[in-house]
Protein backbone atom coordinates (compact mmCIF):
# COMPACT_ATOMS: atom_id res chain seq x y z
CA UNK A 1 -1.36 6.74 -22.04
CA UNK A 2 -1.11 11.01 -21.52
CA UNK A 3 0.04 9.88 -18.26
CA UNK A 4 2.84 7.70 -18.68
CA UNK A 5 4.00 8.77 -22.50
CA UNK A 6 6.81 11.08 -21.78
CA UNK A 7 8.47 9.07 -19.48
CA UNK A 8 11.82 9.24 -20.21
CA UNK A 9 12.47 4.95 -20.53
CA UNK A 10 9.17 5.09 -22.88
CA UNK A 11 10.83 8.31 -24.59
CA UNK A 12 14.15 6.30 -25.14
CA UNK A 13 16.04 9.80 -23.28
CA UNK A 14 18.29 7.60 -21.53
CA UNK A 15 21.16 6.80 -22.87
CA UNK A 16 24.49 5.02 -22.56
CA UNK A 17 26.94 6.06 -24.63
CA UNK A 18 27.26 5.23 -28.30
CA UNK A 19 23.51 3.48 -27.63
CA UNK A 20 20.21 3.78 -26.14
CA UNK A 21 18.55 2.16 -23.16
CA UNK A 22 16.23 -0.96 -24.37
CA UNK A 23 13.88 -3.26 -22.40
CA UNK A 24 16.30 -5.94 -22.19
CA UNK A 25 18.70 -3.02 -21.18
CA UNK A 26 15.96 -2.16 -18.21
CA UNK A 27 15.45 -5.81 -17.10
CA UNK A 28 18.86 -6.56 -16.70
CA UNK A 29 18.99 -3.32 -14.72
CA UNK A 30 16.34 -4.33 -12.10
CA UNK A 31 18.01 -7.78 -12.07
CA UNK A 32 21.30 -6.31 -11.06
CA UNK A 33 19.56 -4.44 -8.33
CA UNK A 34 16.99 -6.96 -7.34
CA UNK A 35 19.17 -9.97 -6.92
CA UNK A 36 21.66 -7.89 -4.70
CA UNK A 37 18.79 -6.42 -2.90
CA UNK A 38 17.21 -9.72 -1.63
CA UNK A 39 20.72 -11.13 -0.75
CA UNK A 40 21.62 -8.21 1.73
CA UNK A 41 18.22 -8.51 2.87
CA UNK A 42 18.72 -12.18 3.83
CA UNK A 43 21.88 -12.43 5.10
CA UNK A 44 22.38 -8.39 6.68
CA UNK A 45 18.65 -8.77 7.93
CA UNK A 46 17.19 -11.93 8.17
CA UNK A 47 15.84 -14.99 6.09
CA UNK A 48 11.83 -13.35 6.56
CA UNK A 49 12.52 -9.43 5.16
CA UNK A 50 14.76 -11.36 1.99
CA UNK A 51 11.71 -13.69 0.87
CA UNK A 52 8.77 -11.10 1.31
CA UNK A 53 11.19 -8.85 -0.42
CA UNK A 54 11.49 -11.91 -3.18
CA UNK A 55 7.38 -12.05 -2.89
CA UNK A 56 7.14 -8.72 -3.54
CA UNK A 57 9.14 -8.56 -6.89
CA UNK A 58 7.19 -11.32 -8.28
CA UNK A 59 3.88 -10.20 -7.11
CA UNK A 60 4.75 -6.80 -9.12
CA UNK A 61 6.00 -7.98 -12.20
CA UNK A 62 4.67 -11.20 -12.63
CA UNK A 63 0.73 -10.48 -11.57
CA UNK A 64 -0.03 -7.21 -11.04
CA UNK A 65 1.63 -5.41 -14.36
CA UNK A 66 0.23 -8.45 -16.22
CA UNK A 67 -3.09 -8.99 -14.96
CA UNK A 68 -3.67 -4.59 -15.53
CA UNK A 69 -4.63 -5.81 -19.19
CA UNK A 70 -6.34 -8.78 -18.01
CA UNK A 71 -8.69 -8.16 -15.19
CA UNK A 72 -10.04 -5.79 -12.63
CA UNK A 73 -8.14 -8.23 -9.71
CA UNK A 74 -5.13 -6.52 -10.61
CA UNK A 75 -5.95 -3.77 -7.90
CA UNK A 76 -6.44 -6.10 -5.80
CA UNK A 77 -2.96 -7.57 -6.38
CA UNK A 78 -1.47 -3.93 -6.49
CA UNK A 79 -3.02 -3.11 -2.49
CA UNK A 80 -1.29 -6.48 -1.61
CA UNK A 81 1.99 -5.11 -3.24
CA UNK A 82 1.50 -1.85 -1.72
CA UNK A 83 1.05 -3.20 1.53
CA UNK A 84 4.00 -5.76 1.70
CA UNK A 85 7.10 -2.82 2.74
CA UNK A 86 5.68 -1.89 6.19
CA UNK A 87 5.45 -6.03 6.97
CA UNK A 88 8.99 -5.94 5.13
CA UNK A 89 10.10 -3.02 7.92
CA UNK A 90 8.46 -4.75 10.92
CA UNK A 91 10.00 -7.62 10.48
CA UNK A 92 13.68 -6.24 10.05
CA UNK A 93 13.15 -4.95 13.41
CA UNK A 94 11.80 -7.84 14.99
CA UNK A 95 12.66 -11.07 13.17
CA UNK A 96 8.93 -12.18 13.16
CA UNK A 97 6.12 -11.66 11.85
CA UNK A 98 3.61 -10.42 15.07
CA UNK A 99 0.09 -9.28 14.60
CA UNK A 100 1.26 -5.91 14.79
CA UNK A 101 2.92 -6.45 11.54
CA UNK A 102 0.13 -7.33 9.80
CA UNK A 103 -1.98 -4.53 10.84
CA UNK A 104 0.08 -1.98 9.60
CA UNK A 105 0.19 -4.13 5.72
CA UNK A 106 -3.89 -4.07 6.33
CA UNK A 107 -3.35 -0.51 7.19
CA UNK A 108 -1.66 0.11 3.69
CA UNK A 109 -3.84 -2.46 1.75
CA UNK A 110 -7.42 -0.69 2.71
CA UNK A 111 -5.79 2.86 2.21
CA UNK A 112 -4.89 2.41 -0.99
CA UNK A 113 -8.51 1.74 -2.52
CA UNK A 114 -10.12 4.68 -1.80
CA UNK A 115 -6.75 6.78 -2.72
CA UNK A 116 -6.04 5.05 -5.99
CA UNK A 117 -9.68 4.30 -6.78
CA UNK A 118 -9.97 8.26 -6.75
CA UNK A 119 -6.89 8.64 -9.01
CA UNK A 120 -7.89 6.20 -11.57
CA UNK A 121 -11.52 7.50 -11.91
CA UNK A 122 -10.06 11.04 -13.20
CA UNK A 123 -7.78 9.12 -15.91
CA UNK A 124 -10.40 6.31 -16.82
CA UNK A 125 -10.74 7.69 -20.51
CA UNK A 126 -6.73 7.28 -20.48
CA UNK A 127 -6.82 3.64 -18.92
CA UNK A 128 -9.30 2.17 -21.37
CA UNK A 129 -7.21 4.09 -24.25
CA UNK A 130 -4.44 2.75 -23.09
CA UNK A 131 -6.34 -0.76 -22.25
CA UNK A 132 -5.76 -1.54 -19.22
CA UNK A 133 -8.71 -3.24 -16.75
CA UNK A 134 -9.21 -0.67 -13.93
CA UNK A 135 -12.65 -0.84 -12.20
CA UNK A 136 -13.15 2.70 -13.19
CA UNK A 137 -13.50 1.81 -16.63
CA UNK A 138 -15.13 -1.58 -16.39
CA UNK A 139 -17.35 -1.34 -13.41
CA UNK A 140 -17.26 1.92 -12.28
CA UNK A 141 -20.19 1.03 -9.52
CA UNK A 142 -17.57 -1.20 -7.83
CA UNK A 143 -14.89 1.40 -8.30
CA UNK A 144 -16.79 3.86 -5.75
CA UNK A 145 -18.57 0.88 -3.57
CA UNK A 146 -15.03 -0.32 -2.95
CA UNK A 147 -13.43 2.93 -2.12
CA UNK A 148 -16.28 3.53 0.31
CA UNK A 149 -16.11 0.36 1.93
CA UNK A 150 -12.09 0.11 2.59
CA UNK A 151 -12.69 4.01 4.14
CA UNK A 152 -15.04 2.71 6.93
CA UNK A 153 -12.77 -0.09 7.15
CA UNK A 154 -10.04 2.09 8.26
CA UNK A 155 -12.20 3.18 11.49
CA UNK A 156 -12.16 -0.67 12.11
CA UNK A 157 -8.73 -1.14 11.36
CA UNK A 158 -7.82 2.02 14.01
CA UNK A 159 -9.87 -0.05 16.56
CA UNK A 160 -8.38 -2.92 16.24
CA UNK A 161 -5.09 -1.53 16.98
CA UNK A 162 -5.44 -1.75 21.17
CA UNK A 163 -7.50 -5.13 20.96
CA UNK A 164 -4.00 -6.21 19.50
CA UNK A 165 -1.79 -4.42 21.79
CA UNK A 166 0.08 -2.32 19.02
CA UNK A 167 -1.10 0.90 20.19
CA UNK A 168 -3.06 2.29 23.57
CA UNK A 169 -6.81 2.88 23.28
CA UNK A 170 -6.20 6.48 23.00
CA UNK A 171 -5.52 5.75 19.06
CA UNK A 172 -8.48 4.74 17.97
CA UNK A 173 -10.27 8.00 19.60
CA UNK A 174 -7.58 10.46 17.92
CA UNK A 175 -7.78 8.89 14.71
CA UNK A 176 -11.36 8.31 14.48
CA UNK A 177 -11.56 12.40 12.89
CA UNK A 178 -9.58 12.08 10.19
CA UNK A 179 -10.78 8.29 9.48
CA UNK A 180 -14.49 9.97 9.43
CA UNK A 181 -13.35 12.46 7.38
CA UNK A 182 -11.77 10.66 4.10
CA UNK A 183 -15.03 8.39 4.53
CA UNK A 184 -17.16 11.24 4.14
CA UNK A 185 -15.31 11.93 1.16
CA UNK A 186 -15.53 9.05 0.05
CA UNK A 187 -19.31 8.98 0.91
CA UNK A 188 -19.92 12.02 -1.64
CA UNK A 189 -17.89 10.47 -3.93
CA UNK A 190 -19.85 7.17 -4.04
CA UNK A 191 -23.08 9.48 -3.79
CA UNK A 192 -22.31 11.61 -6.97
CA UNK A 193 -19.18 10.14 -8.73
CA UNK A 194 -17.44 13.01 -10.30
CA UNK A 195 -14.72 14.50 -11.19
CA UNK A 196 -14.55 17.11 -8.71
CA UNK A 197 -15.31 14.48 -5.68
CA UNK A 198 -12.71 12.06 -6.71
CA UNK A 199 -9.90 14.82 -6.91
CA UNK A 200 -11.01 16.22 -2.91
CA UNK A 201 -10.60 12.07 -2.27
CA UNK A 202 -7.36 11.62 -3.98
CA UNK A 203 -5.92 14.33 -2.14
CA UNK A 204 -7.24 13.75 1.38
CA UNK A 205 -5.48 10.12 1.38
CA UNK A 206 -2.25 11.87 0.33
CA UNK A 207 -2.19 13.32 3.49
CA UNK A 208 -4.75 11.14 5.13
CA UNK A 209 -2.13 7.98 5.62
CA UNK A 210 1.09 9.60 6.70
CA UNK A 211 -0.99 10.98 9.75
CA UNK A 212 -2.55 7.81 10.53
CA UNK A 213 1.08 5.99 11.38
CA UNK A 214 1.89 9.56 13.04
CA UNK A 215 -1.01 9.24 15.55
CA UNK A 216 -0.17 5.20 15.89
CA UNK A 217 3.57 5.70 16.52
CA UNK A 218 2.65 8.46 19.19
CA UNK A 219 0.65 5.73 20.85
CA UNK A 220 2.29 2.83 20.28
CA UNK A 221 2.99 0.27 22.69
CA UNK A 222 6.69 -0.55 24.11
CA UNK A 223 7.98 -3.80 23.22
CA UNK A 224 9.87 -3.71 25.72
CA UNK A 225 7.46 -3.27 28.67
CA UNK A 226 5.71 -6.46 26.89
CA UNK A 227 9.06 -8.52 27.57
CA UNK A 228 9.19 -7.24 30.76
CA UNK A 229 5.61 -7.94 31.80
CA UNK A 230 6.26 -11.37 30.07
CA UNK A 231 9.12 -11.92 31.56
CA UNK A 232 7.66 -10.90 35.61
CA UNK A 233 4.74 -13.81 34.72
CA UNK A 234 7.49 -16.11 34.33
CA UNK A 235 8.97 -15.43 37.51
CA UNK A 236 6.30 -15.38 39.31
CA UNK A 237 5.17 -18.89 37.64
């Protein structure tokens, strides 16, 4: 692929003395990073953060970069990936694995179809070159339908926020502009599917997520005040 051939591990520019770097070379790198990882995970965090840490590794290597030859699921597979490291950083705070946690991974999972459904429409000639199974190339209908769809979804997501006491109701309001926004775009781009429409996409959702958690940290609830309040029902009990 144009967009992955001068890598420098595909170019073979890095080097060890006397030899260059090989696959086997590269696999025994990410095992002498991975298994270290997921230990200090487990035992400097806790047992939770090590195994979705664990998850994610073999989720990534073992389905997604597999299944990219194999079958459009793999983007599927690849939001689930994607949305894994917020659970992963929710959990290292709190030990458990609340409802709050798993809104932000949905958070991550819907964003990423409309931003890399947008990327991979401008490179489908380079995907099926390269032969990989990307909606854009095998059913490019789906491609936009699904980029549209997880878009609106996000307005859902943003209300769903204060129903599960992560964030105030004043989210949902402040968010709902930019939410309506990269569904518009995503709108046109399921309206005309070009080129031009999938690049204005691509680029709102590069600035389109970070914003999101902004707005949702700025009206996030206090843990805290819910052991307090939790803790003055007790009493009172």
């Amino acid at each position: 692929m144009n967009r992955t051939k001068n890598r420098p591990l595909v170019r073979g520019q890095i080097r060890i003395p006397l030899f260059s770097i090989s696959p086997l070379h590269a696999v025994s790198f990410a095992l002498a990073c991975g298994i270290p990882g997921v230990t200090l995970l487990t035992l400097g965090v806790n047992p939770l953060t090590g195994f979705l840490g664990v998850l994610n590794i073999f989720l990534y290597t073992c389905c997604y970069t597999p299944l990219k030859r194999l079958s459009i699921i793999n983007t599927w597979v690849g939001a689930v990936v994607g949305a894994i490291p917020p659970v992963m950083g929710w959990t290292a705070a709190t030990g458990s694995l609340d409802p709050g946690a798993l809104l932000l991974g949905a958070f991550l999972f819907s964003w990423q179809f409309p931003h890399f459904n947008a990327l991979s429409w401008s490179l489908r000639e380079d995907y099926s070159r390269g032969g990989y199974r990307m909606m854009s190339v095998t059913h490019p209908a789906l491609c936009k339908r699904v980029a549209l769809r997880h878009s609106v979804g996000l307005i859902g997501l943003s209300a769903l926020a204060p129903v599960l006491d992560v964030t105030s109701w004043t989210f949902p309001l402040i968010s709902l502009p930019i939410n309506l926004y990269i569904s518009y775009l995503a709108f046109r781009f399921y309206r005309t599917g070009d080129r031009q429409n999938s690049r204005k996409l691509f680029f709102c959702s590069l600035w389109h997520l970070p914003t999101l958690l902004l707005l949702a940290l700025t009206c996030k609830k206090s843990r805290l005040a819910h052991g307090e309040a939790a803790g003055a029902s007790s009493a009172a009990l």
